[in-house]
N, C-alpha and C. Protein backbone atom coordinates (compact mmCIF):
# COMPACT_ATOMS: atom_id res chain seq x y z
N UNK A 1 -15.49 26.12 5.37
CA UNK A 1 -15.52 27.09 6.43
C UNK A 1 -16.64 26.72 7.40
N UNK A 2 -15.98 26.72 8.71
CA UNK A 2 -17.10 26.37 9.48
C UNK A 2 -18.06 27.91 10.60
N UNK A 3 -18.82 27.46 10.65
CA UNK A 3 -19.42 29.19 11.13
C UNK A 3 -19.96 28.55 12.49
N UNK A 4 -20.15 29.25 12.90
CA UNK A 4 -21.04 29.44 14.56
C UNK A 4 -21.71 30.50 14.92
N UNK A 5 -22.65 30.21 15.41
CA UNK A 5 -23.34 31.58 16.00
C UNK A 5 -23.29 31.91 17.69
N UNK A 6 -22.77 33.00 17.92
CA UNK A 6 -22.84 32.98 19.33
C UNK A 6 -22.47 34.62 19.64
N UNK A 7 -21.60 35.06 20.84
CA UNK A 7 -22.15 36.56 21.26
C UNK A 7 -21.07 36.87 21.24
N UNK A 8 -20.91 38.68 21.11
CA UNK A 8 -19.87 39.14 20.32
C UNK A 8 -19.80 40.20 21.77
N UNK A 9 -19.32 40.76 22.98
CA UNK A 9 -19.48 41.55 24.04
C UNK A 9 -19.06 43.41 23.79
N UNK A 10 -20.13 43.99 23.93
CA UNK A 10 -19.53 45.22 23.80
C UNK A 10 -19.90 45.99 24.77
N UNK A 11 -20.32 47.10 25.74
CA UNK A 11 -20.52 47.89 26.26
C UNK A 11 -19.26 47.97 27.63
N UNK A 12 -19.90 48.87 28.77
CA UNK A 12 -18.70 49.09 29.25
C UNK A 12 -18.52 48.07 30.58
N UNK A 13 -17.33 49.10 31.66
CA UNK A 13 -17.18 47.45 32.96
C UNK A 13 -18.41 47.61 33.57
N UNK A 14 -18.87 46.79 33.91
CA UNK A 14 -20.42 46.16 34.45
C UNK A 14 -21.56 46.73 33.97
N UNK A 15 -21.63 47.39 32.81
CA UNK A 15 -22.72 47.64 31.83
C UNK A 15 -22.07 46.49 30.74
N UNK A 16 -22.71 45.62 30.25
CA UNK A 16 -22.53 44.49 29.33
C UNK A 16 -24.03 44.69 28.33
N UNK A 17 -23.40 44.78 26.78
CA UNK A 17 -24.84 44.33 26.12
C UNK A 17 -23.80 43.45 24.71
N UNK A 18 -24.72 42.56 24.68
CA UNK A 18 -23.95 41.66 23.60
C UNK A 18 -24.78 41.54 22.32
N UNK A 19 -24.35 41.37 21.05
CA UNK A 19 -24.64 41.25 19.59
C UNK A 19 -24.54 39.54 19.64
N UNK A 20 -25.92 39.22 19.13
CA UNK A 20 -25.66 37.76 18.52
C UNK A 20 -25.28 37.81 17.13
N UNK A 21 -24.06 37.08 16.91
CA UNK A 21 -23.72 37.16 15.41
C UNK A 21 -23.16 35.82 14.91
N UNK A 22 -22.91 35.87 13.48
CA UNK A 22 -22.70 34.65 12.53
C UNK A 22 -21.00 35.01 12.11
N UNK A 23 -20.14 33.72 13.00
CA UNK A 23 -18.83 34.06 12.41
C UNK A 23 -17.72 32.62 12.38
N UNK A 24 -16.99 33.32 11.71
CA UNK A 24 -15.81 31.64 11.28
C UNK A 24 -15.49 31.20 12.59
N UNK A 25 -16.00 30.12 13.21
CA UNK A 25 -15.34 29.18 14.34
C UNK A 25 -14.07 29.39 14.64
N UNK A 26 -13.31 29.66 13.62
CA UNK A 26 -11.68 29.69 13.74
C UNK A 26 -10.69 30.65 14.19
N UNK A 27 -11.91 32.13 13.96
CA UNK A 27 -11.48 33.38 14.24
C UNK A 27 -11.66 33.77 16.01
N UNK A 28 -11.14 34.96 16.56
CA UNK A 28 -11.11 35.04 17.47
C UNK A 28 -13.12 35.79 17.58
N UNK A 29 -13.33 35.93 18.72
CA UNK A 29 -14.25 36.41 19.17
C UNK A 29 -14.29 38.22 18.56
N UNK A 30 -13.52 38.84 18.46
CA UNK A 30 -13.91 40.11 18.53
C UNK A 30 -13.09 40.95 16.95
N UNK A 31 -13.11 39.74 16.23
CA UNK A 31 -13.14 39.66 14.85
C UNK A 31 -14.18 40.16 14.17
N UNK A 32 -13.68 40.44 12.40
CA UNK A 32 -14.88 40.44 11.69
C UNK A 32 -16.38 39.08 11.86
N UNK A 33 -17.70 39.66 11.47
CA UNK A 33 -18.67 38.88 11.68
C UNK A 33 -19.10 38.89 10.36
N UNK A 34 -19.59 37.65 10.34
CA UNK A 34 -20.13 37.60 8.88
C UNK A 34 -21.45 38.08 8.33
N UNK A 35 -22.44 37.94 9.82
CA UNK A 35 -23.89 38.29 9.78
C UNK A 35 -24.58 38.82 11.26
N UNK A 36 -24.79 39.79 11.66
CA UNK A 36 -25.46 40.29 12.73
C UNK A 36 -27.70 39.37 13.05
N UNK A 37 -27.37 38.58 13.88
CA UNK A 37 -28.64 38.31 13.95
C UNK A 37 -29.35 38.91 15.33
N UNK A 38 -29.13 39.72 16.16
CA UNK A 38 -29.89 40.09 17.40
C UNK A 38 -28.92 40.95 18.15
N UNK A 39 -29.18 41.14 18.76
CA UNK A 39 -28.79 41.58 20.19
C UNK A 39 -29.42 40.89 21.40
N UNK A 40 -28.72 41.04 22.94
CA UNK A 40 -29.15 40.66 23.94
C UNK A 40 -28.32 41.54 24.97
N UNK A 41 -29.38 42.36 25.54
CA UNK A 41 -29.09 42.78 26.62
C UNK A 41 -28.96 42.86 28.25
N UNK A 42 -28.58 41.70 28.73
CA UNK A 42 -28.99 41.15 30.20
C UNK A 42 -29.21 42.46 31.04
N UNK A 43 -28.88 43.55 31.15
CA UNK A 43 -28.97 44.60 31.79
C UNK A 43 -30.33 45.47 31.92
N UNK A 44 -30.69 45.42 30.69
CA UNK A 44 -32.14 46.19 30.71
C UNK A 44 -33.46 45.40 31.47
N UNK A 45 -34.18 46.28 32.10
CA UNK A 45 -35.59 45.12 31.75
C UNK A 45 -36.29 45.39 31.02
N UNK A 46 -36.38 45.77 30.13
CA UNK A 46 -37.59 45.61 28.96
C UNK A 46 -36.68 45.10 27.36
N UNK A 47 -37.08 44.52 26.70
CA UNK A 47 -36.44 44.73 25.56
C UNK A 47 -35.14 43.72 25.31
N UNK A 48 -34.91 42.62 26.51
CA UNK A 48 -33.57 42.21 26.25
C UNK A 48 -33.19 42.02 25.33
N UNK A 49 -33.93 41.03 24.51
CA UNK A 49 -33.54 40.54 23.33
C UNK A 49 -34.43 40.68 22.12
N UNK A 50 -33.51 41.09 21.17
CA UNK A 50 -34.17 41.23 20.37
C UNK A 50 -33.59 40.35 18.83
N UNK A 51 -34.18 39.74 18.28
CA UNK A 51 -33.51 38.70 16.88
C UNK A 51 -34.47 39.27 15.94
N UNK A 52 -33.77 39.06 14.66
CA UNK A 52 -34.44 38.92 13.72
C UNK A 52 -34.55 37.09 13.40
N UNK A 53 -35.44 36.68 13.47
CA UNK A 53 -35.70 35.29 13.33
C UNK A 53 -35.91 34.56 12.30
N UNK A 54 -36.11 35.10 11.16
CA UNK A 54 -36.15 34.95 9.46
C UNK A 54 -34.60 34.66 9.65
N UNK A 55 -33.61 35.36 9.91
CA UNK A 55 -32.32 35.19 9.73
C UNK A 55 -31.64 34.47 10.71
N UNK A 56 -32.31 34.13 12.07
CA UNK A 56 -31.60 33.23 12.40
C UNK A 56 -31.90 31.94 12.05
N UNK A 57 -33.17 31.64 11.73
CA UNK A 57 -33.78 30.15 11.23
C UNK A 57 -32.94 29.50 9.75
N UNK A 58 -32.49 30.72 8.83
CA UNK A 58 -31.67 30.77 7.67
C UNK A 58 -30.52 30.11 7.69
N UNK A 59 -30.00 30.44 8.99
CA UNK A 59 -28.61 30.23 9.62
C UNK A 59 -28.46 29.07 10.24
N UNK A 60 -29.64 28.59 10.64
CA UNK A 60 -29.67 27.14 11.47
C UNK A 60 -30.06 26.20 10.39
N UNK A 61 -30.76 26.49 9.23
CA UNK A 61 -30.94 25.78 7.94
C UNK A 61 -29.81 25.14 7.41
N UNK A 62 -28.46 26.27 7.13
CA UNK A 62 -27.81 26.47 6.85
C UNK A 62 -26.29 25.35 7.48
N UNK A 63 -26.76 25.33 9.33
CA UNK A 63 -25.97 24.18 9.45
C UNK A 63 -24.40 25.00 10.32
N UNK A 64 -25.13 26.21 10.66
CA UNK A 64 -24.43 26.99 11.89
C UNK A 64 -24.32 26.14 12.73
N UNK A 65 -22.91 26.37 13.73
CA UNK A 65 -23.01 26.09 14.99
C UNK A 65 -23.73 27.13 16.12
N UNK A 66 -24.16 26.98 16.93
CA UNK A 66 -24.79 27.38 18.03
C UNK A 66 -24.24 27.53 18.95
N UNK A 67 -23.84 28.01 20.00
CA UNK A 67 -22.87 28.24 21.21
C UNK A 67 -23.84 28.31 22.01
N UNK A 68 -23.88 27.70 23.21
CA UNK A 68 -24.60 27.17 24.66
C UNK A 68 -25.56 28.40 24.73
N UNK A 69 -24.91 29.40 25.03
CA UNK A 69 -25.48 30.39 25.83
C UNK A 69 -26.56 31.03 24.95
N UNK A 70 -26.25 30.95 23.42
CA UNK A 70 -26.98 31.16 22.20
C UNK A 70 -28.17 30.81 22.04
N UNK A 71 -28.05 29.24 22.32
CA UNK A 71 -29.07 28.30 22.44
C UNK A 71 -29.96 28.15 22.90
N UNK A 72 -29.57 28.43 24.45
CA UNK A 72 -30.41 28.88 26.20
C UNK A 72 -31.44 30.12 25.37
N UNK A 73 -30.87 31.52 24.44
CA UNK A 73 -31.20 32.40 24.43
C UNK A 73 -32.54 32.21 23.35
N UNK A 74 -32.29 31.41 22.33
CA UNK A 74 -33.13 31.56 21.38
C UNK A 74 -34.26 30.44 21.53
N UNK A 75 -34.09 29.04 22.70
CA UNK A 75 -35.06 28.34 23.49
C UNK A 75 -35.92 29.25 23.91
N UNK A 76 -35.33 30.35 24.97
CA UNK A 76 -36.36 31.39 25.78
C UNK A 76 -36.92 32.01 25.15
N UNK A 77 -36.97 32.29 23.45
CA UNK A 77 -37.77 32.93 22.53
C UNK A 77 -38.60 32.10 21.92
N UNK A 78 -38.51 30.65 21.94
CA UNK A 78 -39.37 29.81 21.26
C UNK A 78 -38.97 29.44 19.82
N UNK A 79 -37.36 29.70 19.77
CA UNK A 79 -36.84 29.31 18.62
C UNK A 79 -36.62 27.26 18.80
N UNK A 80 -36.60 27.26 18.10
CA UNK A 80 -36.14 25.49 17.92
C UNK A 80 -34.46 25.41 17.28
N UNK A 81 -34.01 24.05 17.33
CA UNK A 81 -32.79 24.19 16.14
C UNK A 81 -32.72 23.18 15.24
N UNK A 82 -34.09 22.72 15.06
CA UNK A 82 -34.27 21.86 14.12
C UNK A 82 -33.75 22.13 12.51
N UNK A 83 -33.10 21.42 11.73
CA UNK A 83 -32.68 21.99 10.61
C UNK A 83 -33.85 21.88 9.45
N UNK A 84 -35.00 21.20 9.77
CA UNK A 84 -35.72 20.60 8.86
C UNK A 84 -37.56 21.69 9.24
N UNK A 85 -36.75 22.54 9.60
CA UNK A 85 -38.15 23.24 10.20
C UNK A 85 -38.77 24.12 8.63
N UNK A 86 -39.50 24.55 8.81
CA UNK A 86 -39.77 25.28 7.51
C UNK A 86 -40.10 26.86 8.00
């Protein structure tokens, strides 16, 4: 099973807040998720994003895929995606 991590869209038309989550590559987007790691809210200013980072570092250990926009998101936090990080 292959997994990816990337953003799951929920709120309303032109209010957007998205869930970063852990799910089967294979499934559609607005499927079951396997693991909730953050949120990101482009709309607010305070608070956009928020991760739990214990669990996303787990997940990148682990050998998740990453989706672009994911990537961009957790760079701007000072995450890495090194698999060998400790």
């Amino acid at each position: 099973m292959s997994t990816a991590m990337r953003l799951k869209r929920f709120g309303t038309k032109k209010r957007p807040y998205y869930r970063i989550v852990v799910q089967d590559s294979k499934v559609a987007t607005s499927s079951k998720t396997i693991d909730e790691v953050g949120t990101y809210r482009p709309i607010e200013e305070k608070d956009q994003i928020i991760l739990n980072e214990e669990k996303v570092k787990s997940w990148i250990k682990k050998g998740v895929v990453v989706s672009p926009t994911v990537k961009d998101i957790l760079n701007s936090q000072g995450i890495t995606l090194s698999r060998t990080q400790d």
